[in-house]
PDB file of N, CA and C in Angstrom:
ATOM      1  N   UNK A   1      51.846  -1.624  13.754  1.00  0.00           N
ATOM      2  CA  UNK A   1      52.717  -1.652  14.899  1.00  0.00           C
ATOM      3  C   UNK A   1      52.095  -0.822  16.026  1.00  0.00           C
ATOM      4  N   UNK A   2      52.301  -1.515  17.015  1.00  0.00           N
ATOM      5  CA  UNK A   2      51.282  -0.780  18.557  1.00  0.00           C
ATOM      6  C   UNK A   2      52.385   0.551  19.175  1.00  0.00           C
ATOM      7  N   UNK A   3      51.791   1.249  19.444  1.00  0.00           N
ATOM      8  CA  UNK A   3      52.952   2.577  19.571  1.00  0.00           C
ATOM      9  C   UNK A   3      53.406   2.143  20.713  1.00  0.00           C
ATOM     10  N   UNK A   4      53.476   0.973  21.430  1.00  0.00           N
ATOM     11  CA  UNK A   4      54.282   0.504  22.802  1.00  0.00           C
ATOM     12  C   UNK A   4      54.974  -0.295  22.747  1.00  0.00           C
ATOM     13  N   UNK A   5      55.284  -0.957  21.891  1.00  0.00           N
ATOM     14  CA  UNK A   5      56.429  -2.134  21.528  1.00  0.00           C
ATOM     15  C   UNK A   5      57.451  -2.388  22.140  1.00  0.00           C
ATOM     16  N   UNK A   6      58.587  -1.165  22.071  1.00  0.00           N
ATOM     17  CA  UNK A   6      59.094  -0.986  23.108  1.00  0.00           C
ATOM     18  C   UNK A   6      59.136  -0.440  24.638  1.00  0.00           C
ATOM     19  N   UNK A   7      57.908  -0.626  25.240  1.00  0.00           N
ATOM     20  CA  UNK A   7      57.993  -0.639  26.409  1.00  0.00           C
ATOM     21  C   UNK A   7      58.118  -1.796  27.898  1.00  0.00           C
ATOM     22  N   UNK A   8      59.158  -1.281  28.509  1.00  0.00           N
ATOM     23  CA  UNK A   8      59.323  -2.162  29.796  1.00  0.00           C
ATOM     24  C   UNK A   8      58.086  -2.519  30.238  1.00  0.00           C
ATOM     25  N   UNK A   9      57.303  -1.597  30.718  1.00  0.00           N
ATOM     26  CA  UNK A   9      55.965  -1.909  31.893  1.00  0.00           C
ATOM     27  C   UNK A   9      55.035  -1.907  30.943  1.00  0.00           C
ATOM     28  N   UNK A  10      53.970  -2.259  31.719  1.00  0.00           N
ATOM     29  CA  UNK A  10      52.715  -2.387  30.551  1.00  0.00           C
ATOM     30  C   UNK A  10      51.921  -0.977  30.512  1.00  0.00           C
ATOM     31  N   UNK A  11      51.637  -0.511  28.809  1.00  0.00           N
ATOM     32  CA  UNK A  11      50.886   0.390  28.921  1.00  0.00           C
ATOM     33  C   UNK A  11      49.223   0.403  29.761  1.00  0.00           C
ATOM     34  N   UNK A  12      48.971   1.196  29.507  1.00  0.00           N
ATOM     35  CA  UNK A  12      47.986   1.487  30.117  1.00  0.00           C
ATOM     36  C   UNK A  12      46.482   2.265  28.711  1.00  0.00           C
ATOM     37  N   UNK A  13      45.575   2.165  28.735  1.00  0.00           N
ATOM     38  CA  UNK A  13      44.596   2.761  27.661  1.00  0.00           C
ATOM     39  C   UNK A  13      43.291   2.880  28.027  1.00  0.00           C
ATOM     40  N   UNK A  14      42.885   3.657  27.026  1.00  0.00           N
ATOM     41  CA  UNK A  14      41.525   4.634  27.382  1.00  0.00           C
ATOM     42  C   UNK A  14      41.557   4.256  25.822  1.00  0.00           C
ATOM     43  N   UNK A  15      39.632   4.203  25.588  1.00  0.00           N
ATOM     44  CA  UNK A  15      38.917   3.881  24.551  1.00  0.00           C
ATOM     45  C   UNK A  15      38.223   5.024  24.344  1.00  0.00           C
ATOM     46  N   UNK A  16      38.135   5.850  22.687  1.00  0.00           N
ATOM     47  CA  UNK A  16      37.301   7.067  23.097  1.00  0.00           C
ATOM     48  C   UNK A  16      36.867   6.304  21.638  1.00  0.00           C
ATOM     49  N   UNK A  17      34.967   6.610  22.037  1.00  0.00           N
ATOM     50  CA  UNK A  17      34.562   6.769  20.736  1.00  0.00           C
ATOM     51  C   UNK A  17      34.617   7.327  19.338  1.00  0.00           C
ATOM     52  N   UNK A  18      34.855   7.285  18.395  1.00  0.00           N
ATOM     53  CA  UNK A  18      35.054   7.431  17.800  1.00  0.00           C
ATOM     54  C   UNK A  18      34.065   8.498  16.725  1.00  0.00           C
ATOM     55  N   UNK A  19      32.325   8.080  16.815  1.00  0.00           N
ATOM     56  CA  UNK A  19      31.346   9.171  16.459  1.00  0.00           C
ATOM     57  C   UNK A  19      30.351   8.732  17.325  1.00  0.00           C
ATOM     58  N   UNK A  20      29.766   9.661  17.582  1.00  0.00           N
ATOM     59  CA  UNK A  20      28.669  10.026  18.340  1.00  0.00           C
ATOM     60  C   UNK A  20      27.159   8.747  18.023  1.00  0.00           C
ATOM     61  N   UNK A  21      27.026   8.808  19.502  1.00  0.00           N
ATOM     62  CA  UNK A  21      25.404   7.909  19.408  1.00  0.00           C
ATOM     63  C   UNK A  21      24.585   8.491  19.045  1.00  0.00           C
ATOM     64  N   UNK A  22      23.346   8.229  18.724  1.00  0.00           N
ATOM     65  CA  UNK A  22      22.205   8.393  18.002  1.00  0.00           C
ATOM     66  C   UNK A  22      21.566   9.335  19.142  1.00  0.00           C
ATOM     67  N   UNK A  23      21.079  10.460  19.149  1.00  0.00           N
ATOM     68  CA  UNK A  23      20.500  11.385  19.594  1.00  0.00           C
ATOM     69  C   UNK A  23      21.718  12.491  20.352  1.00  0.00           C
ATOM     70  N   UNK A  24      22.999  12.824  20.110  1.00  0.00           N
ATOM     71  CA  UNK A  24      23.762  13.254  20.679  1.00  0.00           C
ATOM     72  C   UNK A  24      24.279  14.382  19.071  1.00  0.00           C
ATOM     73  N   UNK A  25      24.480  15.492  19.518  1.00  0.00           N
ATOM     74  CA  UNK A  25      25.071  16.708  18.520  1.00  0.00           C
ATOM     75  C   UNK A  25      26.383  16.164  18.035  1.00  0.00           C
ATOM     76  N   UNK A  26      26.506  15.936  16.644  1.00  0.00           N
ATOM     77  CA  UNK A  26      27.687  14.875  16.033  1.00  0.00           C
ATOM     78  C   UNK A  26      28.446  16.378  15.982  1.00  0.00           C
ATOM     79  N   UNK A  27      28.491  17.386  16.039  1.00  0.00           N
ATOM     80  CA  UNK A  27      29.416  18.821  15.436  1.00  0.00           C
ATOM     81  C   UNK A  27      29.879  18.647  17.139  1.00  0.00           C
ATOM     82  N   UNK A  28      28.896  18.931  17.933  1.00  0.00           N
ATOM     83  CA  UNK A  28      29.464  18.650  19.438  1.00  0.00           C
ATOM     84  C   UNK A  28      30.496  17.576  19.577  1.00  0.00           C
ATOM     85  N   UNK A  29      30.057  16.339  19.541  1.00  0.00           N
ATOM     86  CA  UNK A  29      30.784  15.496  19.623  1.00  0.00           C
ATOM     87  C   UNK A  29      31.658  15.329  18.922  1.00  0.00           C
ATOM     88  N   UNK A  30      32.128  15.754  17.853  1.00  0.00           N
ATOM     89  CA  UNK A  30      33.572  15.469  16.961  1.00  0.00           C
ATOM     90  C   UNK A  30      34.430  16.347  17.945  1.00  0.00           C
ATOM     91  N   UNK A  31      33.718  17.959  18.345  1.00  0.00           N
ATOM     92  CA  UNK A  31      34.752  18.862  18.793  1.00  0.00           C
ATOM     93  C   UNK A  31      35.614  18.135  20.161  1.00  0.00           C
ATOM     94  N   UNK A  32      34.697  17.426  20.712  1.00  0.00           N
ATOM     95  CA  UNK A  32      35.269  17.214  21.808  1.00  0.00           C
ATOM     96  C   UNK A  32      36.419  15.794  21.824  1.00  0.00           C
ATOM     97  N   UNK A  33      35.998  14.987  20.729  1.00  0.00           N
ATOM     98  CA  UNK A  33      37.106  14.241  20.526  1.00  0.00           C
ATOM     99  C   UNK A  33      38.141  14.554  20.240  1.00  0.00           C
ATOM    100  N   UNK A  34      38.110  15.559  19.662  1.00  0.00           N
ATOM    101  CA  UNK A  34      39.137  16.284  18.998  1.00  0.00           C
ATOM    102  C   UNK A  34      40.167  17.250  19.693  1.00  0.00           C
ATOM    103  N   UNK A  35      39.472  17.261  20.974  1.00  0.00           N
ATOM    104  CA  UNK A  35      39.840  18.226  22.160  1.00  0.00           C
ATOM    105  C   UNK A  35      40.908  16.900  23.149  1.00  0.00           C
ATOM    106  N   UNK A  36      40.149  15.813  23.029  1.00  0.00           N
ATOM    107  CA  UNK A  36      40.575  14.738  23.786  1.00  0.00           C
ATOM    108  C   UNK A  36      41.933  14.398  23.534  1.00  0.00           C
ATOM    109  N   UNK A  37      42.054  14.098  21.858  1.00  0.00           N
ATOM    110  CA  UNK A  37      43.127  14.060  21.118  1.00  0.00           C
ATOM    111  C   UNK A  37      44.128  14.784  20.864  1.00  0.00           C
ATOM    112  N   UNK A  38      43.623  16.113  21.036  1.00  0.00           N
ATOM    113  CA  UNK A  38      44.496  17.261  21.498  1.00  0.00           C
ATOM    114  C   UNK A  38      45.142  17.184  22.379  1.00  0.00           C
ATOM    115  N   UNK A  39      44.537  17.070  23.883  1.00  0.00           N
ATOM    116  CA  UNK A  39      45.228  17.139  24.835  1.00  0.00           C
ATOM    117  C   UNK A  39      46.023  15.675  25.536  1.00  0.00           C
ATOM    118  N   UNK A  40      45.775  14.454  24.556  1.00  0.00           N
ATOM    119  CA  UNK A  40      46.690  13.773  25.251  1.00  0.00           C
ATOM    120  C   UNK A  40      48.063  13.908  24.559  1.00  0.00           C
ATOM    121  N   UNK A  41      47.776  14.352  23.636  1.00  0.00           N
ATOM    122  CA  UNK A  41      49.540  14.469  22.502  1.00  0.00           C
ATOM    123  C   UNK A  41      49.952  15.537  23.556  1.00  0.00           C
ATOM    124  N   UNK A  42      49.887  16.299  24.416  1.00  0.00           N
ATOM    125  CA  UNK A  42      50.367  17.005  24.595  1.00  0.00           C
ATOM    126  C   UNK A  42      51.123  16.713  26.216  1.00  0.00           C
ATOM    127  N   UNK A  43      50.434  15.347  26.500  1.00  0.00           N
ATOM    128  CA  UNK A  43      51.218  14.895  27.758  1.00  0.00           C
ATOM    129  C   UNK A  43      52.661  14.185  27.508  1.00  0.00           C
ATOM    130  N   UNK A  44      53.595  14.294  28.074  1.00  0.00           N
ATOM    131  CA  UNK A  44      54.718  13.338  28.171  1.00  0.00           C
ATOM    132  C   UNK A  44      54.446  12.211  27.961  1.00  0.00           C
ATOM    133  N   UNK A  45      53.448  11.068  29.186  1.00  0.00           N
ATOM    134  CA  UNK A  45      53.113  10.159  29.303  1.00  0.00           C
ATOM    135  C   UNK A  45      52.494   9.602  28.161  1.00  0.00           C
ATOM    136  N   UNK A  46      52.092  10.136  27.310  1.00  0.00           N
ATOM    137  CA  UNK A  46      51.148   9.802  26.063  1.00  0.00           C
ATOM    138  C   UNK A  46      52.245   8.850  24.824  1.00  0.00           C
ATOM    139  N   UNK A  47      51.696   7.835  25.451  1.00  0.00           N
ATOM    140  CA  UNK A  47      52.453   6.779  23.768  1.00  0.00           C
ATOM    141  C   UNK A  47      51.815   6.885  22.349  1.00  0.00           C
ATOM    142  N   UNK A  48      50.615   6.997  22.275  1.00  0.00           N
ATOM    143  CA  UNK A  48      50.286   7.230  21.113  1.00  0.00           C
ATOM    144  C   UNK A  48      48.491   6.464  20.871  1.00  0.00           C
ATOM    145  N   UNK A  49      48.025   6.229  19.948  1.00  0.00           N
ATOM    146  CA  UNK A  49      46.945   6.312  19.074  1.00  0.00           C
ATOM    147  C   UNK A  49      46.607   5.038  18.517  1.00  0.00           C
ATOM    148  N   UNK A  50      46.105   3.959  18.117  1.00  0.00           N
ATOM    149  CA  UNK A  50      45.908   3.403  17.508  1.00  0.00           C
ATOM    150  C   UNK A  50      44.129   3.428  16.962  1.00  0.00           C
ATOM    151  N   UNK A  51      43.647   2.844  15.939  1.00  0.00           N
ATOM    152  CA  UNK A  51      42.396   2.849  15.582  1.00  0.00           C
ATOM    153  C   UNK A  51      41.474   1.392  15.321  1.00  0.00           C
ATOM    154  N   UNK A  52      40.539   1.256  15.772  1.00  0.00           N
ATOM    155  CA  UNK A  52      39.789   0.312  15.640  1.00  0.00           C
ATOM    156  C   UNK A  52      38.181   0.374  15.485  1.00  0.00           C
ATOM    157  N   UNK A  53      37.372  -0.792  15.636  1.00  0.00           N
ATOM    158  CA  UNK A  53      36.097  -0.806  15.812  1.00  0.00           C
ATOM    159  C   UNK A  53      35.772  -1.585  17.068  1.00  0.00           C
ATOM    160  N   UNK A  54      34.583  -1.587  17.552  1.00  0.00           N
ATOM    161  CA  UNK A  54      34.236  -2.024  19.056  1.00  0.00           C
ATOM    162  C   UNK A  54      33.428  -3.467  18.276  1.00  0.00           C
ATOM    163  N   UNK A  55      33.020  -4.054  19.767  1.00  0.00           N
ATOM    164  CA  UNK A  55      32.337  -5.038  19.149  1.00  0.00           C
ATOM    165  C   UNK A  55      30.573  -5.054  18.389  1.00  0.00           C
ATOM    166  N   UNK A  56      30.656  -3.876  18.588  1.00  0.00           N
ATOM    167  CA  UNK A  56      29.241  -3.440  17.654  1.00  0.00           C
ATOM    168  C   UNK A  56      29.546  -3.015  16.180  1.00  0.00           C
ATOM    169  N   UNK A  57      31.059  -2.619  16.114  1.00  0.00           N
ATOM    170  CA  UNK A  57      31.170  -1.896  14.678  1.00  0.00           C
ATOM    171  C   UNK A  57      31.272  -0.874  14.918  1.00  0.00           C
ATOM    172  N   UNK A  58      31.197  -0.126  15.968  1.00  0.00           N
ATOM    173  CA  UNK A  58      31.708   1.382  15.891  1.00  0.00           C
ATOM    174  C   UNK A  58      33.057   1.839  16.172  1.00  0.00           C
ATOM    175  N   UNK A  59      33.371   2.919  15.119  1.00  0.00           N
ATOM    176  CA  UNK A  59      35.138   3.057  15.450  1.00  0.00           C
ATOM    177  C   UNK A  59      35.334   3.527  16.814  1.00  0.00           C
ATOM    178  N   UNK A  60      36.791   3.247  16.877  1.00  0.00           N
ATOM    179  CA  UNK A  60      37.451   4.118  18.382  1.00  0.00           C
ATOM    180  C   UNK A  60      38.610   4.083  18.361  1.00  0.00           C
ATOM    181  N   UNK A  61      38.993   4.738  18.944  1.00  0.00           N
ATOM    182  CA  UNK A  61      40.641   5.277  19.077  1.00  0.00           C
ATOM    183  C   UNK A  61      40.794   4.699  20.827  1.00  0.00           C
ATOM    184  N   UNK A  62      42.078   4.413  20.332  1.00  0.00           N
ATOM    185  CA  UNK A  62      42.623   3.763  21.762  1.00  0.00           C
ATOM    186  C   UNK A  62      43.484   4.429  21.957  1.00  0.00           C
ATOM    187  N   UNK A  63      43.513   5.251  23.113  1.00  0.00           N
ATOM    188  CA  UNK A  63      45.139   6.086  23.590  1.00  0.00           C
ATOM    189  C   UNK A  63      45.651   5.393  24.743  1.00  0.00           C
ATOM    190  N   UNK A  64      47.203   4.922  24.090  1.00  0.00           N
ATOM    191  CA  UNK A  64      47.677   4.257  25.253  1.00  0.00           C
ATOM    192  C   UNK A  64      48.765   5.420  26.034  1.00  0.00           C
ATOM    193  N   UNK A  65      49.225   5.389  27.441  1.00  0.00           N
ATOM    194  CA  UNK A  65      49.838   5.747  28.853  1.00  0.00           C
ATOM    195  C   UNK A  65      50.851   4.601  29.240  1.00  0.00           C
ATOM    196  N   UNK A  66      51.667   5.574  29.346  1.00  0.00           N
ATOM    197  CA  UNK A  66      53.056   4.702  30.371  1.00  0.00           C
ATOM    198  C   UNK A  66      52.484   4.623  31.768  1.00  0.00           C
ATOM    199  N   UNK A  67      51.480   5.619  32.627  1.00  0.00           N
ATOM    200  CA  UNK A  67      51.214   5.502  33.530  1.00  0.00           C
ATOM    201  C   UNK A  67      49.943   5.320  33.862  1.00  0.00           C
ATOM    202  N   UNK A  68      48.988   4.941  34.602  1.00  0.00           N
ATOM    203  CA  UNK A  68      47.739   5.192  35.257  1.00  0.00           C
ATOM    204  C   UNK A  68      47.211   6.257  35.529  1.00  0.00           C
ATOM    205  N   UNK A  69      48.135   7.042  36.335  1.00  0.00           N
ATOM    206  CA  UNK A  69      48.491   8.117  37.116  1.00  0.00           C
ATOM    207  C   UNK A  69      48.109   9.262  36.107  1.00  0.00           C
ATOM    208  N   UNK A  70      49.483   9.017  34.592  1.00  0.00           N
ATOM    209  CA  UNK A  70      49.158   9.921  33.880  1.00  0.00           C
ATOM    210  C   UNK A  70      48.029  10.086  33.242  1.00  0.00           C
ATOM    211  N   UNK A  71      47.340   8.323  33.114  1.00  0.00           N
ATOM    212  CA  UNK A  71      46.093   8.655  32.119  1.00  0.00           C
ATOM    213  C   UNK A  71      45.064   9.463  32.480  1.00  0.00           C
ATOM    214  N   UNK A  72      44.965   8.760  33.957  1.00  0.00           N
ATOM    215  CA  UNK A  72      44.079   9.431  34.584  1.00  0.00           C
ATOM    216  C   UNK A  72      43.844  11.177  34.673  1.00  0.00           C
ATOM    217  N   UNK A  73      45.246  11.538  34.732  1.00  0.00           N
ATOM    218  CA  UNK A  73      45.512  13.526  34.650  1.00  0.00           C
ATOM    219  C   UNK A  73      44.912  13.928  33.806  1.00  0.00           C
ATOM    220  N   UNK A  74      45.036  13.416  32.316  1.00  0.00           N
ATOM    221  CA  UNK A  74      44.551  13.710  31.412  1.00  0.00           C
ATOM    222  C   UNK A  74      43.040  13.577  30.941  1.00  0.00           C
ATOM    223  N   UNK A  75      42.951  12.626  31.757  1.00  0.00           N
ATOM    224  CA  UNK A  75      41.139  12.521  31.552  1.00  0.00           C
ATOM    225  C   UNK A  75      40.763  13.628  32.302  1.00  0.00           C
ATOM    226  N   UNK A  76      41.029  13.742  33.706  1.00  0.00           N
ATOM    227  CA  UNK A  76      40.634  14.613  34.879  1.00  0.00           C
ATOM    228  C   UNK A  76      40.765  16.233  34.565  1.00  0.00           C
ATOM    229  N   UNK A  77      42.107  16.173  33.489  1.00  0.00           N
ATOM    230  CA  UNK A  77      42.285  17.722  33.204  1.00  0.00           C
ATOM    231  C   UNK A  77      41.270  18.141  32.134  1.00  0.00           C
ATOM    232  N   UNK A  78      40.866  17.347  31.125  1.00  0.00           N
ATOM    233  CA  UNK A  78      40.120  17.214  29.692  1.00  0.00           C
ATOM    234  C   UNK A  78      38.983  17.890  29.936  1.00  0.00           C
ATOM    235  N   UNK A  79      38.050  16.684  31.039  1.00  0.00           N
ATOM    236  CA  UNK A  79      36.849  16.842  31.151  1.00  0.00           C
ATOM    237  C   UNK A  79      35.792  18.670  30.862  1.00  0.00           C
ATOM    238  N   UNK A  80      36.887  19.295  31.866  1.00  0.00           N
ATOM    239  CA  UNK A  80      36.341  20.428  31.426  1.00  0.00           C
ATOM    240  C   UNK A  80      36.628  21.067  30.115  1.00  0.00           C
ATOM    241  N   UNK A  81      37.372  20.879  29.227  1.00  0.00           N
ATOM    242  CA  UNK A  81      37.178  21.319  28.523  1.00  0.00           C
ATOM    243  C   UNK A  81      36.508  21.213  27.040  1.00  0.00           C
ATOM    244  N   UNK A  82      35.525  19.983  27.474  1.00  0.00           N
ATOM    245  CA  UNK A  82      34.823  19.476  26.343  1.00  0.00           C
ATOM    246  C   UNK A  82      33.150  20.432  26.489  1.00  0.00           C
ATOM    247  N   UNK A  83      33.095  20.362  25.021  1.00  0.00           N
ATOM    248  CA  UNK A  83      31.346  21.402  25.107  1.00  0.00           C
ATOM    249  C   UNK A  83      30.377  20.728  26.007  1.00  0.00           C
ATOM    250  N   UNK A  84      29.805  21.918  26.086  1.00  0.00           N
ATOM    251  CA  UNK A  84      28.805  22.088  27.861  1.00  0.00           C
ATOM    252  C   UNK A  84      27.751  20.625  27.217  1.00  0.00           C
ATOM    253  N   UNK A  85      27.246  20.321  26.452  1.00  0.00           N
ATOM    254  CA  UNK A  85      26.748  19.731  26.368  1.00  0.00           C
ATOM    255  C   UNK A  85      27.080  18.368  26.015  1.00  0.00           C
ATOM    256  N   UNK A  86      28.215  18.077  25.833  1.00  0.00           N
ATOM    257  CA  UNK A  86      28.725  16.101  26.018  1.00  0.00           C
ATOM    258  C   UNK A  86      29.698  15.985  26.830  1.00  0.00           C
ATOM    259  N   UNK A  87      29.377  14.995  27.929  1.00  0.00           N
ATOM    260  CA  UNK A  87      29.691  14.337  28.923  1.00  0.00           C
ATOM    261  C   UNK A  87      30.708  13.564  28.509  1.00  0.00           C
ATOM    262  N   UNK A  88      32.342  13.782  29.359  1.00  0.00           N
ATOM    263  CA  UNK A  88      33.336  12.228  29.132  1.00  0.00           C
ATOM    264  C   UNK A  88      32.484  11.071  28.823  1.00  0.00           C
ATOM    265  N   UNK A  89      31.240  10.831  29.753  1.00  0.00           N
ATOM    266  CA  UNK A  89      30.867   9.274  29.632  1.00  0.00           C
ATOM    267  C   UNK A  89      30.409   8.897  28.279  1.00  0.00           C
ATOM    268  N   UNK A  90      30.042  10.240  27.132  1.00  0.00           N
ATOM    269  CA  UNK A  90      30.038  10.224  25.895  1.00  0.00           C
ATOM    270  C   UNK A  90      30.670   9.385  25.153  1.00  0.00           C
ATOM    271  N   UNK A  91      31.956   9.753  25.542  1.00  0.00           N
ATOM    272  CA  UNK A  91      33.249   9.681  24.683  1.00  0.00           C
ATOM    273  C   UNK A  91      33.723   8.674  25.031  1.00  0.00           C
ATOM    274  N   UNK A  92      34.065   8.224  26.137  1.00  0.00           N
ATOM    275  CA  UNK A  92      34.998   7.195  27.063  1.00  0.00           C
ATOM    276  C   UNK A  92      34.382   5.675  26.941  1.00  0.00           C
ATOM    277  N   UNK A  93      35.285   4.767  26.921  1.00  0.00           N
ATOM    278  CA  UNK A  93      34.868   3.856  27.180  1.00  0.00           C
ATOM    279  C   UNK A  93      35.794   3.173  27.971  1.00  0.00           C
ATOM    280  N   UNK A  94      35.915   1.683  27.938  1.00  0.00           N
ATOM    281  CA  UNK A  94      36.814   0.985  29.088  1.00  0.00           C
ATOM    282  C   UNK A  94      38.318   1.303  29.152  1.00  0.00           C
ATOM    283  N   UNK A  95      38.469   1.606  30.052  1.00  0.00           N
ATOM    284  CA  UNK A  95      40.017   1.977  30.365  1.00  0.00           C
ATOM    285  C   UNK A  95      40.647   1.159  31.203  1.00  0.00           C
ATOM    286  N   UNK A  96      42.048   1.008  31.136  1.00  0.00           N
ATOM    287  CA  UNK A  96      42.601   0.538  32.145  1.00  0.00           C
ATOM    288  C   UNK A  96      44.489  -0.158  31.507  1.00  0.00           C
ATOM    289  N   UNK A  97      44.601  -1.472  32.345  1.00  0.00           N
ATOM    290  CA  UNK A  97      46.170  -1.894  31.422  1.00  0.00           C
ATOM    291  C   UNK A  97      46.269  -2.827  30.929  1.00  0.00           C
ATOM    292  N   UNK A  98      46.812  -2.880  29.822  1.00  0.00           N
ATOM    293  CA  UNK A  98      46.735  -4.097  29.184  1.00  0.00           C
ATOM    294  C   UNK A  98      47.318  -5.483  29.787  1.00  0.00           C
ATOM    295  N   UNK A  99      47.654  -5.164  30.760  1.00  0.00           N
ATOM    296  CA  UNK A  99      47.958  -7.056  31.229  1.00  0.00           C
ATOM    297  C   UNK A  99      46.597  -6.761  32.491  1.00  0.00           C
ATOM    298  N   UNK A 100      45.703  -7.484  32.034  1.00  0.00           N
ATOM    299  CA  UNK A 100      44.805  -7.858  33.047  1.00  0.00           C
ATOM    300  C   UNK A 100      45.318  -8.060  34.525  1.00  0.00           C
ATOM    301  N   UNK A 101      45.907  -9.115  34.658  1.00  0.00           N
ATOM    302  CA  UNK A 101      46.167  -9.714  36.078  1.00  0.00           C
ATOM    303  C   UNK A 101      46.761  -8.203  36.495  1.00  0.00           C
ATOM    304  N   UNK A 102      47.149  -7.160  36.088  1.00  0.00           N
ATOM    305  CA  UNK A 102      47.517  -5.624  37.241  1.00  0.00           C
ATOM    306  C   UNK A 102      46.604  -5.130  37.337  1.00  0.00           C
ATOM    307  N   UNK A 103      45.300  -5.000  36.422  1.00  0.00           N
ATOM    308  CA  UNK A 103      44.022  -4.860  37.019  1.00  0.00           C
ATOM    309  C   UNK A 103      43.859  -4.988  38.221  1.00  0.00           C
ATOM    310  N   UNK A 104      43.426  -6.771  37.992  1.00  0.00           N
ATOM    311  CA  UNK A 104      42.685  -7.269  39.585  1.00  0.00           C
ATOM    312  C   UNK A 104      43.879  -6.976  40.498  1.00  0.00           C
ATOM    313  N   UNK A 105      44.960  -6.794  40.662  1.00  0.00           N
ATOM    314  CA  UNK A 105      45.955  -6.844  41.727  1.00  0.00           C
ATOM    315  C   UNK A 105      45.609  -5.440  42.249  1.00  0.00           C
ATOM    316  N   UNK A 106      45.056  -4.635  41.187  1.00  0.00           N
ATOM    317  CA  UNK A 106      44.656  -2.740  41.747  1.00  0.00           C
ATOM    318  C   UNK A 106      43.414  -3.543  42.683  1.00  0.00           C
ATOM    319  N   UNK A 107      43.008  -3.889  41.766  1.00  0.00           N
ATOM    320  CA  UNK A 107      40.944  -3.827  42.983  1.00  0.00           C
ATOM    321  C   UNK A 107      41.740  -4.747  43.825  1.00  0.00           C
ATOM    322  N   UNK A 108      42.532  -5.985  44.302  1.00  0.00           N
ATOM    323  CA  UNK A 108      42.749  -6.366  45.303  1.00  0.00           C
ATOM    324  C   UNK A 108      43.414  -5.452  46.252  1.00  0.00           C
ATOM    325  N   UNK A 109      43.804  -4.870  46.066  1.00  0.00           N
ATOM    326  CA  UNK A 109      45.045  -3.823  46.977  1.00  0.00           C
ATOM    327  C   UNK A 109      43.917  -3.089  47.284  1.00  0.00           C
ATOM    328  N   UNK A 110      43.090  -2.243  46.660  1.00  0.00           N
ATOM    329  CA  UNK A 110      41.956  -1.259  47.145  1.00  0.00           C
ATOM    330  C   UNK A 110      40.805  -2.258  47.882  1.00  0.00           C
ATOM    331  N   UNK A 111      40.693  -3.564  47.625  1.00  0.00           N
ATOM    332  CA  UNK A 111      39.936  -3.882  48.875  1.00  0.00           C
ATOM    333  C   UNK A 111      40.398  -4.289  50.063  1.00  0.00           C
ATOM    334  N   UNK A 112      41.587  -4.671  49.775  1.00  0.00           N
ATOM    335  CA  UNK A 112      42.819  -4.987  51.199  1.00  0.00           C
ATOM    336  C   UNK A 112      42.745  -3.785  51.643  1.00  0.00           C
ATOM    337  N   UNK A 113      42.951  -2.566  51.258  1.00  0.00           N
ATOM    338  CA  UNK A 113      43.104  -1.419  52.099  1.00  0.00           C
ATOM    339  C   UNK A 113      41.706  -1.161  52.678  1.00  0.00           C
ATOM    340  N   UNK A 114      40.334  -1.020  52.019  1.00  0.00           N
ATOM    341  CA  UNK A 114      38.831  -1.073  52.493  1.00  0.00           C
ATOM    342  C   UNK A 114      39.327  -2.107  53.375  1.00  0.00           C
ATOM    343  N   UNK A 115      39.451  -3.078  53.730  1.00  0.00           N
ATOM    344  CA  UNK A 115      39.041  -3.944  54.993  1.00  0.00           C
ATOM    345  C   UNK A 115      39.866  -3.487  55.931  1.00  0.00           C
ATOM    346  N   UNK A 116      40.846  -3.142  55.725  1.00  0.00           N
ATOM    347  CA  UNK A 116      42.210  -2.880  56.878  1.00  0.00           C
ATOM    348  C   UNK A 116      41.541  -1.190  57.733  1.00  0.00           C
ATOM    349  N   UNK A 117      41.171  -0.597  56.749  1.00  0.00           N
ATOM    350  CA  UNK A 117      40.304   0.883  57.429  1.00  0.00           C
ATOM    351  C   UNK A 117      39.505   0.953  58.194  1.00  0.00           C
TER     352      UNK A 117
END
């Protein structure tokens, strides 16, 4: 069961790897997932967790958001506090909401506003 079932609007999600790529400190990199996972349980906005594999076979955790807004806080607040040496872009993978078509309606609205500026 998807921890959003019952929700009105569509969640929203962030993909975090699950273990570390090949030349990257796996003790580093667990801590900081672990930091990731930490700090989204600790937002309001935070629906919850689910687990999978990517299309290569590597696991990942999907954290889904009631908001954009919120996911985004939480990435933005995180970042620093992952070890000096792995990068969000480590960890992160595609984010965004699960009904596509509010996607493109974001990049349309942000290029309607670019042309109107």
């Amino acid at each position: 069961m998807k921890p959003f079932n019952n929700q009105v609007s569509p969640p929203f999600y962030a993909i975090l790897y699950a273990n570390a790529e090949e030349g990257v400190d796996a003790g580093l990199y667990s801590e900081a997932i672990s930091t990731l996972v930490s700090a989204a349980t600790l937002r309001s906005a935070f629906l919850g967790f689910t687990s999978d594999s990517d299309s290569y076979e590597r696991p990942i955790k999907v954290a889904y958001w009631t908001t954009h807004e919120a996911m985004c806080e939480w990435l933005e607040g995180s970042k620093d506090l992952l070890p000096h040496r792995i990068k969000m872009s480590d960890c992160l993978g595609p984010h965004g909401c699960l009904w596509p078509w509010l996607n493109r309606l974001d990049e349309a609205d942000i290029e309607q506003e670019t042309r109107a500026a």
